[in-house]
PDB file of N, CA and C in Angstrom:
ATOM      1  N   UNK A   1     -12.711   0.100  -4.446  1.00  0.00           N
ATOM      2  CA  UNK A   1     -12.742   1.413  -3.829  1.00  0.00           C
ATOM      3  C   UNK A   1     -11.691   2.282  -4.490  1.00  0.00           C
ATOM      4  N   UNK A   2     -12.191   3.574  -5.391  1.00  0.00           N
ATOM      5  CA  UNK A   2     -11.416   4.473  -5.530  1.00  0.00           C
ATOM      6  C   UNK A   2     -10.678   5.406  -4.340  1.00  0.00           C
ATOM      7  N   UNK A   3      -9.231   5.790  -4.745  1.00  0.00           N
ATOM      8  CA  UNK A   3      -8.370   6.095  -3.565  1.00  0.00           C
ATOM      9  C   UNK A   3      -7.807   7.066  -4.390  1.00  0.00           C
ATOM     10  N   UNK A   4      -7.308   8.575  -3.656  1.00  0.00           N
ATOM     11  CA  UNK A   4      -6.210   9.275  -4.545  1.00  0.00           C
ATOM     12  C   UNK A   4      -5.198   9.414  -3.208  1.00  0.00           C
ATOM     13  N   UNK A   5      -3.646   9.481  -3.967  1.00  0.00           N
ATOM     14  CA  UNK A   5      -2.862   9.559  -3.277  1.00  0.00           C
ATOM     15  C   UNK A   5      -2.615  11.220  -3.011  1.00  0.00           C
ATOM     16  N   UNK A   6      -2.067  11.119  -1.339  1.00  0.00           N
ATOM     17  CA  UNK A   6      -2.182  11.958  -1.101  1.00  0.00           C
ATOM     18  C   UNK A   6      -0.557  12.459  -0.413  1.00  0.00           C
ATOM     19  N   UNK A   7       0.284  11.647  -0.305  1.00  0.00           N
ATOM     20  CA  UNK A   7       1.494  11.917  -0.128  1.00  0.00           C
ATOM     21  C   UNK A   7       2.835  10.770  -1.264  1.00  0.00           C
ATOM     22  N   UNK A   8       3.231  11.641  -1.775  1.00  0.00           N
ATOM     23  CA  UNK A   8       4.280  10.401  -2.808  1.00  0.00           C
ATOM     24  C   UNK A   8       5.507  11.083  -2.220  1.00  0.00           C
ATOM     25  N   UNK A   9       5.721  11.663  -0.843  1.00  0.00           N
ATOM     26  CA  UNK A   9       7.087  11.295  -1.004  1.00  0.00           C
ATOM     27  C   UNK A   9       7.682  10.646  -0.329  1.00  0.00           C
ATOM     28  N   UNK A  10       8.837   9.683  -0.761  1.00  0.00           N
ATOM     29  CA  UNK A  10       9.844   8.477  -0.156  1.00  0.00           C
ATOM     30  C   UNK A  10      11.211   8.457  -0.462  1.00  0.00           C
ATOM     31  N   UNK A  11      11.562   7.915   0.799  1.00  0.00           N
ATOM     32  CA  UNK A  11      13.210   8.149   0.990  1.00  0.00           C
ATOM     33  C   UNK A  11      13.848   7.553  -0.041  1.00  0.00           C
ATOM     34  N   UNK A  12      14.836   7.891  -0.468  1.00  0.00           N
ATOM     35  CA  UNK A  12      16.180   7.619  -0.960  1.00  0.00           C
ATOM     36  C   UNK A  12      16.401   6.191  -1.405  1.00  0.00           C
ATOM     37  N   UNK A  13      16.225   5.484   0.017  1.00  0.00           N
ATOM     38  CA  UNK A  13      15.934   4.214   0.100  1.00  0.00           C
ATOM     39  C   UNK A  13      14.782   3.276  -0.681  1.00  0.00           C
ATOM     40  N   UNK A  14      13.648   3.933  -0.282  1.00  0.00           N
ATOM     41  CA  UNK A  14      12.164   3.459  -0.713  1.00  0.00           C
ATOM     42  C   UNK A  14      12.120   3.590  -2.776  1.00  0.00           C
ATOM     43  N   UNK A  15      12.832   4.867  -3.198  1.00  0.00           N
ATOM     44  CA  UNK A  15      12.919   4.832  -4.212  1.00  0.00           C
ATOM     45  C   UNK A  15      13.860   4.217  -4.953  1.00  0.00           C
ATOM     46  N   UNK A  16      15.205   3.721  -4.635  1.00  0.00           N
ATOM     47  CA  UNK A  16      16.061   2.456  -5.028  1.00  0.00           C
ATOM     48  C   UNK A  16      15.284   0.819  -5.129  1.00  0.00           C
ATOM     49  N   UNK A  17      14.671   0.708  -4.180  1.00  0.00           N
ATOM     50  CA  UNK A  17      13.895  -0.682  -4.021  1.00  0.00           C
ATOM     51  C   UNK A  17      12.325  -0.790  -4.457  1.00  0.00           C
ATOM     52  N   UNK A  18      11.699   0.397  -4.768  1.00  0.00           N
ATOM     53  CA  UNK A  18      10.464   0.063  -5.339  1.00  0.00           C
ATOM     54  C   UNK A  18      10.144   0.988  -6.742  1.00  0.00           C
ATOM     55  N   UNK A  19      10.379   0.233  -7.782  1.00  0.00           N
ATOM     56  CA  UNK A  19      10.036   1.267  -8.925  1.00  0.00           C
ATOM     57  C   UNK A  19       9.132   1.752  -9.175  1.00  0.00           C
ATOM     58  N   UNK A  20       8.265   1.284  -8.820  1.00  0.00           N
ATOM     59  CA  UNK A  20       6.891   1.786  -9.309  1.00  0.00           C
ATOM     60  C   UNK A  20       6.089   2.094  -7.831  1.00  0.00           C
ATOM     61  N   UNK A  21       6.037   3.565  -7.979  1.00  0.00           N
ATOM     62  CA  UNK A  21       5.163   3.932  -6.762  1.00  0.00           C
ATOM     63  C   UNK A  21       4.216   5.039  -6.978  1.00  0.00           C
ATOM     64  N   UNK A  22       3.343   4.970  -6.180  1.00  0.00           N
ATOM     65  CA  UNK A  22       1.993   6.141  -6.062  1.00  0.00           C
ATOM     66  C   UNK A  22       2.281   7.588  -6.733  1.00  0.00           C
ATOM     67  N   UNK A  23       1.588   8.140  -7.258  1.00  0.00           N
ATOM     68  CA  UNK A  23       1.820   9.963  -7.664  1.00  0.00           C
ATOM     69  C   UNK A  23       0.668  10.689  -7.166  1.00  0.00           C
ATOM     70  N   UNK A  24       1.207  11.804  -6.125  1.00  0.00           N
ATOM     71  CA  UNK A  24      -0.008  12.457  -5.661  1.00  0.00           C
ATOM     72  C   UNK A  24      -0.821  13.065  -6.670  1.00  0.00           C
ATOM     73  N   UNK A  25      -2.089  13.103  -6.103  1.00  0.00           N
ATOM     74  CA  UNK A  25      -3.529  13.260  -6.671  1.00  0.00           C
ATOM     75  C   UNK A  25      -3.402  12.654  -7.880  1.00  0.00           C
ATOM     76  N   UNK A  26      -3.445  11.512  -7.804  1.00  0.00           N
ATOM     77  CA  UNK A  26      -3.566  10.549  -9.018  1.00  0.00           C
ATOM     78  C   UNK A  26      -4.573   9.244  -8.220  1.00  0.00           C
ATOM     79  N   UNK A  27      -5.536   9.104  -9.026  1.00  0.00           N
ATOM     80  CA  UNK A  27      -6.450   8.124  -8.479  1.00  0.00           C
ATOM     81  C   UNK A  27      -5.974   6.508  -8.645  1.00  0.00           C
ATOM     82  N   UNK A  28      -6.078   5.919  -7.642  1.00  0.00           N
ATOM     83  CA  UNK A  28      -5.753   4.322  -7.548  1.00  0.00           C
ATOM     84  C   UNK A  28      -7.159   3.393  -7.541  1.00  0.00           C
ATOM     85  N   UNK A  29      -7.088   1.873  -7.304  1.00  0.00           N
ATOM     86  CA  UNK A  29      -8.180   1.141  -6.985  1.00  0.00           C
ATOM     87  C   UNK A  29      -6.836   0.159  -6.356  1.00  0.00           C
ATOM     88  N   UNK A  30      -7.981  -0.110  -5.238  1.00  0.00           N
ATOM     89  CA  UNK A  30      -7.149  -1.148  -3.767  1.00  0.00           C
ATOM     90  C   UNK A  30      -7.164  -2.258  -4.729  1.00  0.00           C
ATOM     91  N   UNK A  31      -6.042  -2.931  -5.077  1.00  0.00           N
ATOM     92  CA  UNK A  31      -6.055  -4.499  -4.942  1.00  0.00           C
ATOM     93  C   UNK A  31      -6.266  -5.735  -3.841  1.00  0.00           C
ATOM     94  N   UNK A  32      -5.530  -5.508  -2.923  1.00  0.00           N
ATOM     95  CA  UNK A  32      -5.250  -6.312  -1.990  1.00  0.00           C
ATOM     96  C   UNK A  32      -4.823  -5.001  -0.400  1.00  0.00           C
ATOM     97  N   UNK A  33      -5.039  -5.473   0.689  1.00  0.00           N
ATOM     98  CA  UNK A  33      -4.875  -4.797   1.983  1.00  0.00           C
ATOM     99  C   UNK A  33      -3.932  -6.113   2.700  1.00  0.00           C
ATOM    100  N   UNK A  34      -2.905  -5.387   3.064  1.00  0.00           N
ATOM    101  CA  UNK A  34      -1.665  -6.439   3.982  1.00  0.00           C
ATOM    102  C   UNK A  34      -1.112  -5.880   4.864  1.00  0.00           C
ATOM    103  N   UNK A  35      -1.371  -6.986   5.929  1.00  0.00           N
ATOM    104  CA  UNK A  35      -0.639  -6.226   7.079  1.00  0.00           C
ATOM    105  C   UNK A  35       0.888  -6.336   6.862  1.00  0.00           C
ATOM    106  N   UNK A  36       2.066  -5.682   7.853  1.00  0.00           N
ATOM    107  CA  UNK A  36       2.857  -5.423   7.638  1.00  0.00           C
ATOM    108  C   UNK A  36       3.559  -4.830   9.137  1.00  0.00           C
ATOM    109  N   UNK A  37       5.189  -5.149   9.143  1.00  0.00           N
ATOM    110  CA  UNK A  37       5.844  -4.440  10.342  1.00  0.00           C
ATOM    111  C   UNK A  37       5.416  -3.336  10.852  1.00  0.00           C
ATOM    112  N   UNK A  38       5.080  -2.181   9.540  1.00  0.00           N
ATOM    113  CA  UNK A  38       5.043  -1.031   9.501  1.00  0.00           C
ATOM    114  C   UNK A  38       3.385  -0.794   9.572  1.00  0.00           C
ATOM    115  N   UNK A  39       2.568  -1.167   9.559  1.00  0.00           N
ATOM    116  CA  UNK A  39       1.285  -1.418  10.027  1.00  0.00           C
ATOM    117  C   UNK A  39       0.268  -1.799   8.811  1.00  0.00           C
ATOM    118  N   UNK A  40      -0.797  -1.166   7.853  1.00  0.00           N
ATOM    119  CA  UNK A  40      -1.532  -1.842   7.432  1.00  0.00           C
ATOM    120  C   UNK A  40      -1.341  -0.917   6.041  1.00  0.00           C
ATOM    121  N   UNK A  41      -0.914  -2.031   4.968  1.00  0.00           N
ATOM    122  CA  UNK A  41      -0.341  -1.437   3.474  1.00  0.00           C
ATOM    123  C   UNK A  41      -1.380  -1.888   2.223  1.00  0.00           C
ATOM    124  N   UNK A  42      -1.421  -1.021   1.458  1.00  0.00           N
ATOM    125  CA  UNK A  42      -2.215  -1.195   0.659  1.00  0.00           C
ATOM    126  C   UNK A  42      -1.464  -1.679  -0.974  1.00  0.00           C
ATOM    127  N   UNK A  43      -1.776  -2.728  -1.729  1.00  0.00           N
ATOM    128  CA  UNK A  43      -1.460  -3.121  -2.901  1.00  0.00           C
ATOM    129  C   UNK A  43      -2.472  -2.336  -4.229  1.00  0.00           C
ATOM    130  N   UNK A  44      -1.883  -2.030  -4.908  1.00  0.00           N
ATOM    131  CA  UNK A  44      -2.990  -1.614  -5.748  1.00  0.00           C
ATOM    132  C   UNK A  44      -2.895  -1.674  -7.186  1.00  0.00           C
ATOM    133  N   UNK A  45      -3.862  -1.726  -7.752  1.00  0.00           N
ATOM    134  CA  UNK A  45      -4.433  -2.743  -9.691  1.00  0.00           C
ATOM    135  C   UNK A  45      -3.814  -2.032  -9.802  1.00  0.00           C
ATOM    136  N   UNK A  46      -3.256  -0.528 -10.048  1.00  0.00           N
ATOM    137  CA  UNK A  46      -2.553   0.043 -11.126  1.00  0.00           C
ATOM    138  C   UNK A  46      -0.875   0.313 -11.313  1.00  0.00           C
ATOM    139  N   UNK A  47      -0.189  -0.315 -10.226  1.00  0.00           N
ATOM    140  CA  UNK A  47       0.635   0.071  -9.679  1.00  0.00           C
ATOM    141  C   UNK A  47       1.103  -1.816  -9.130  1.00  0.00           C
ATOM    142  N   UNK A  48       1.997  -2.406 -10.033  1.00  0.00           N
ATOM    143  CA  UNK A  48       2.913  -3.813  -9.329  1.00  0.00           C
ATOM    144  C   UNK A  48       4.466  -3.516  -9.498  1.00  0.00           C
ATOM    145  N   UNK A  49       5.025  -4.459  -8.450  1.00  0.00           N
ATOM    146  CA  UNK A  49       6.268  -4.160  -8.517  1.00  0.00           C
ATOM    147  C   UNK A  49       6.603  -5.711  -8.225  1.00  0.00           C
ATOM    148  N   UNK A  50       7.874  -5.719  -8.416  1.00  0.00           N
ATOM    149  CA  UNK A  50       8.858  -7.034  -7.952  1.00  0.00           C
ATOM    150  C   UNK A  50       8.613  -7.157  -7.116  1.00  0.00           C
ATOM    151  N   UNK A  51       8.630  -8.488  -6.399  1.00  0.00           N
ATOM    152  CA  UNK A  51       8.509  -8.781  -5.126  1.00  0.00           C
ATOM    153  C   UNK A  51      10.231  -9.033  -4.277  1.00  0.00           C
ATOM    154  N   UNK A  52      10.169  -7.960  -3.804  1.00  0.00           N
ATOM    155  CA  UNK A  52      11.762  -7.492  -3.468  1.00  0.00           C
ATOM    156  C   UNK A  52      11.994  -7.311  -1.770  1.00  0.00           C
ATOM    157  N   UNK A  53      10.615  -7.350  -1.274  1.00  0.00           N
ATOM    158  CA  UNK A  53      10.449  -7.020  -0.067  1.00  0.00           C
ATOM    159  C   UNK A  53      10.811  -8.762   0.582  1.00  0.00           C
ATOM    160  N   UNK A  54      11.267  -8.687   1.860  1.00  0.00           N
ATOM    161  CA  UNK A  54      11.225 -10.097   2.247  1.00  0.00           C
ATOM    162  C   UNK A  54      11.327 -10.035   3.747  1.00  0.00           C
ATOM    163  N   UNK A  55      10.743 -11.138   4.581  1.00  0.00           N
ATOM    164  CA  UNK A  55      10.736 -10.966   6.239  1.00  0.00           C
ATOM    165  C   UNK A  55      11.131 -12.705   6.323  1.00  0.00           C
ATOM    166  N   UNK A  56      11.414 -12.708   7.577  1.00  0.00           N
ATOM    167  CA  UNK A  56      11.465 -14.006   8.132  1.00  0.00           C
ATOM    168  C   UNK A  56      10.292 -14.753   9.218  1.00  0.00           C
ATOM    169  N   UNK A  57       9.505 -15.788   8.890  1.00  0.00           N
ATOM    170  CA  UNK A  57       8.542 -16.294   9.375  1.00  0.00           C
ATOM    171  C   UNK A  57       8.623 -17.639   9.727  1.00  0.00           C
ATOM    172  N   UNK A  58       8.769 -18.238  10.949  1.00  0.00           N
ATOM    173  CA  UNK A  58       9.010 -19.995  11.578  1.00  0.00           C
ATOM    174  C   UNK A  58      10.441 -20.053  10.785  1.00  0.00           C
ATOM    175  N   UNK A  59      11.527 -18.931  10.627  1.00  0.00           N
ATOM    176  CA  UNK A  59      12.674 -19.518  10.332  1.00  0.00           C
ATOM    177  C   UNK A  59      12.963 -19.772   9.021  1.00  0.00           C
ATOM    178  N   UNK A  60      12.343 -19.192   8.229  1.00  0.00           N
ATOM    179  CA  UNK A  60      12.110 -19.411   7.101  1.00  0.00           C
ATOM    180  C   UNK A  60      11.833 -17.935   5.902  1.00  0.00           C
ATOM    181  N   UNK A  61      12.092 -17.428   5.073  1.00  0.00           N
ATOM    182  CA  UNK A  61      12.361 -16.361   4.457  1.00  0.00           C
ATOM    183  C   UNK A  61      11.321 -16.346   3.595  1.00  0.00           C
ATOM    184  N   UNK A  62      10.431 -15.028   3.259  1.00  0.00           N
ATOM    185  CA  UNK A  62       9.656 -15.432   2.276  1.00  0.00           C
ATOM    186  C   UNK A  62       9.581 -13.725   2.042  1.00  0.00           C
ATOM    187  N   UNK A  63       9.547 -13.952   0.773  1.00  0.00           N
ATOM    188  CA  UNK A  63       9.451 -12.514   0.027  1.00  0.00           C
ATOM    189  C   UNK A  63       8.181 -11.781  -0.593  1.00  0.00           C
ATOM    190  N   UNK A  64       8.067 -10.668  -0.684  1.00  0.00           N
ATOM    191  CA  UNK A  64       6.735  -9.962  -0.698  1.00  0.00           C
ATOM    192  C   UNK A  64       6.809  -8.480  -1.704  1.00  0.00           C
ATOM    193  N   UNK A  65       5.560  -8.305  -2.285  1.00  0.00           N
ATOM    194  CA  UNK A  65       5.442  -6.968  -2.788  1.00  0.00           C
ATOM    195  C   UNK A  65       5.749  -5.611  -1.881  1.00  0.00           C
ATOM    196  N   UNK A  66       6.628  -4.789  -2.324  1.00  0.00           N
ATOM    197  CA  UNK A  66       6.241  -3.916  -1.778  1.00  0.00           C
ATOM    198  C   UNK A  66       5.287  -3.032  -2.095  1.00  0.00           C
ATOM    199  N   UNK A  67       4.594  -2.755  -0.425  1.00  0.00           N
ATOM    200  CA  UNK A  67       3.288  -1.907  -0.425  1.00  0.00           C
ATOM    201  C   UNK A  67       3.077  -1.258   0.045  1.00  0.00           C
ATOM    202  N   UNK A  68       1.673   0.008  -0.185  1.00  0.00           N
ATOM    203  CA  UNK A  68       2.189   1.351   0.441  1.00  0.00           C
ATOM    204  C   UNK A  68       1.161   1.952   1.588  1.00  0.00           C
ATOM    205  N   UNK A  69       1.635   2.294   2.654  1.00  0.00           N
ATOM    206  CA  UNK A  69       0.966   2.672   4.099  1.00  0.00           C
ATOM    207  C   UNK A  69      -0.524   3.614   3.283  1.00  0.00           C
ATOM    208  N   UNK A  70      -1.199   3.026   4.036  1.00  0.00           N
ATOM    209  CA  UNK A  70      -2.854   3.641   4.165  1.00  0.00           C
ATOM    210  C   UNK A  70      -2.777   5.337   4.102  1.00  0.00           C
ATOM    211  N   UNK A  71      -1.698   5.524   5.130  1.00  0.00           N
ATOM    212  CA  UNK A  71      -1.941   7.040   5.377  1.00  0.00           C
ATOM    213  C   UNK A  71      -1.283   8.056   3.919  1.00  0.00           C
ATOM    214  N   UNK A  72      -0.944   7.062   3.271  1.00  0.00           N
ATOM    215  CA  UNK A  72      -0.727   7.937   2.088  1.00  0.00           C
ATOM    216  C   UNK A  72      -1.758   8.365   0.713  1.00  0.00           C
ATOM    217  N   UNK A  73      -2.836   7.822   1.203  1.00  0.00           N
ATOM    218  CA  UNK A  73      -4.143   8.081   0.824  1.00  0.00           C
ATOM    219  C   UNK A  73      -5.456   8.667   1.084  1.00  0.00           C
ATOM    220  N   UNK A  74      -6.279   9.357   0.436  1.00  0.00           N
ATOM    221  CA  UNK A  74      -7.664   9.399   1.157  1.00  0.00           C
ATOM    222  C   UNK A  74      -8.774   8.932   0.237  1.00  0.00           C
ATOM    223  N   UNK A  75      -9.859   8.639   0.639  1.00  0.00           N
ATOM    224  CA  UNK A  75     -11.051   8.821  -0.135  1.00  0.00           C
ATOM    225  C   UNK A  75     -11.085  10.114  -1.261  1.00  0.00           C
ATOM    226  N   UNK A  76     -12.353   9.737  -1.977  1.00  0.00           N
ATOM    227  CA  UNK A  76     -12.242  10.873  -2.986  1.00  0.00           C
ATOM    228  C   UNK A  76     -13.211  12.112  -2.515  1.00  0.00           C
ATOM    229  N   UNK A  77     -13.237  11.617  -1.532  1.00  0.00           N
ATOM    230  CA  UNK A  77     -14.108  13.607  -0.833  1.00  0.00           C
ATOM    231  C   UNK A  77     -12.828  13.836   0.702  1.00  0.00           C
ATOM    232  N   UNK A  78     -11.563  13.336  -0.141  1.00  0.00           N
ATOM    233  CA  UNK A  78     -10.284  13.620   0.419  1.00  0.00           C
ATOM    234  C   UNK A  78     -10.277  13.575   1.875  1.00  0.00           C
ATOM    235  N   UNK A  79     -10.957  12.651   2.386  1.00  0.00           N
ATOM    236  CA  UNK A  79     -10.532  12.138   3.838  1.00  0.00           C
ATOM    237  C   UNK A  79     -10.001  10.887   4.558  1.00  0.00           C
ATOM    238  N   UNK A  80      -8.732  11.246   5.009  1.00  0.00           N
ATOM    239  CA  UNK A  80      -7.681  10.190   4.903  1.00  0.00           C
ATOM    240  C   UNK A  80      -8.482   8.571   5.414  1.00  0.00           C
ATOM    241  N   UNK A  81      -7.854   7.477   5.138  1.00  0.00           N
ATOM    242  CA  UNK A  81      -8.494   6.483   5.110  1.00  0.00           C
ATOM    243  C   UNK A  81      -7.928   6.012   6.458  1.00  0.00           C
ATOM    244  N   UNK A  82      -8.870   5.111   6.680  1.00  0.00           N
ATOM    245  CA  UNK A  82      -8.549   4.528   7.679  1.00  0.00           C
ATOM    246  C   UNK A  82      -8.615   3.082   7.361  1.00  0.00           C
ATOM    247  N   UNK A  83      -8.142   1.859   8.465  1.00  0.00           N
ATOM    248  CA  UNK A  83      -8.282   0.610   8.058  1.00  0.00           C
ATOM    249  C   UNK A  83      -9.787   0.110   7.896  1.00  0.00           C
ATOM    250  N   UNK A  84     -10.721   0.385   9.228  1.00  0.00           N
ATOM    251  CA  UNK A  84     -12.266   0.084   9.312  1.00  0.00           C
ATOM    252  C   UNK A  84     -12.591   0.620   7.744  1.00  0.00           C
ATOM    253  N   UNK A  85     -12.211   1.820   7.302  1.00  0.00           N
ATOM    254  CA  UNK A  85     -12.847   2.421   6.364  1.00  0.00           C
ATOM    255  C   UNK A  85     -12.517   1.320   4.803  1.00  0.00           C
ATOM    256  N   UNK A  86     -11.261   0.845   4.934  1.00  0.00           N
ATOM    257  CA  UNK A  86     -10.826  -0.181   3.791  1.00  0.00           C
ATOM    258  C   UNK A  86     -11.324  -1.646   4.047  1.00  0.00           C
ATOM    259  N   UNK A  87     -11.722  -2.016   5.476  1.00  0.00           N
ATOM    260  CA  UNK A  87     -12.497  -3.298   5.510  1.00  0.00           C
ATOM    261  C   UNK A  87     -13.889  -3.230   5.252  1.00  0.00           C
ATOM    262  N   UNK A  88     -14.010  -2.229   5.561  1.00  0.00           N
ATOM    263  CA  UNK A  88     -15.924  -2.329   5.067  1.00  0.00           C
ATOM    264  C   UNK A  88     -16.176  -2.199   3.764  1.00  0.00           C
ATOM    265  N   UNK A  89     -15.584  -1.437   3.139  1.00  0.00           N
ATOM    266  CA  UNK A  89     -15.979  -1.148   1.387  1.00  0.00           C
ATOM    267  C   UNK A  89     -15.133  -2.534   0.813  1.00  0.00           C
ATOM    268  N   UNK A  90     -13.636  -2.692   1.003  1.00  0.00           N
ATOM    269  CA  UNK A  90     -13.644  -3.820   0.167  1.00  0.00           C
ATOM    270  C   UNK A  90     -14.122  -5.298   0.938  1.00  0.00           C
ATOM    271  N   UNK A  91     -14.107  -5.125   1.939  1.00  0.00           N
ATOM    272  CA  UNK A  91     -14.566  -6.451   2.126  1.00  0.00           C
ATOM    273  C   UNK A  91     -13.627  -7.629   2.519  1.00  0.00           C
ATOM    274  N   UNK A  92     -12.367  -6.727   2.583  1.00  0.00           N
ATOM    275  CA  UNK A  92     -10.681  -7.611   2.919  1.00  0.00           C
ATOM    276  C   UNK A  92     -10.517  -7.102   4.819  1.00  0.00           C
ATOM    277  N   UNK A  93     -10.573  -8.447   4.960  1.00  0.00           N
ATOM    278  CA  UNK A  93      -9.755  -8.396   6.528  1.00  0.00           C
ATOM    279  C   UNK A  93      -8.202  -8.783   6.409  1.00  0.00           C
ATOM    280  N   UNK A  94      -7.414  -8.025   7.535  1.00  0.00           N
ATOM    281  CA  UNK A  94      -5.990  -8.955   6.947  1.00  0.00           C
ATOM    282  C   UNK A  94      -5.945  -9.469   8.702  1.00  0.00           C
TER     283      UNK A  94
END
């Protein structure tokens, strides 16, 4: 599923810890859909980064890509995405 971004901007923070991030109206393709603290994030083919992100799970630490919230995207007849809208076309449940 083609995606263009529709908001690139990030804190202070977000840009110290993730080098490589989205540029508005620049077209993406979903890699992977992951849930997340922050709710449901999207990975994508054109765009990898270090895996720098990390949570704690059964006590135990495990580290992760960082990835970027749904709502910073829409379809390409520019209507923001939703999750139903990213499980049905790709075919990824998380």
């Amino acid at each position: 599923m083609d995606i263009i971004c529709i908001d690139d901007n990030f804190t202070p923070e977000q840009i110290a810890d993730i080098p490589n991030r989205p540029i508005k109206e620049k077209m993406y393709s979903i890699r992977d859909v992951v849930k997340s603290a922050n709710g449901i994030g999207l990975l994508l083919n054109e765009i990898q980064n270090p895996k720098t992100g990390w949570t704690m799970r059964g006590g135990e630490k495990f580290t992760f890509e960082p990835n970027f919230a749904i709502r910073r995207f829409a379809d390409l007849q520019q209507q923001p995405l939703s999750y139903e809208m990213i499980r049905e076309v790709t075919k990824v449940g998380v």
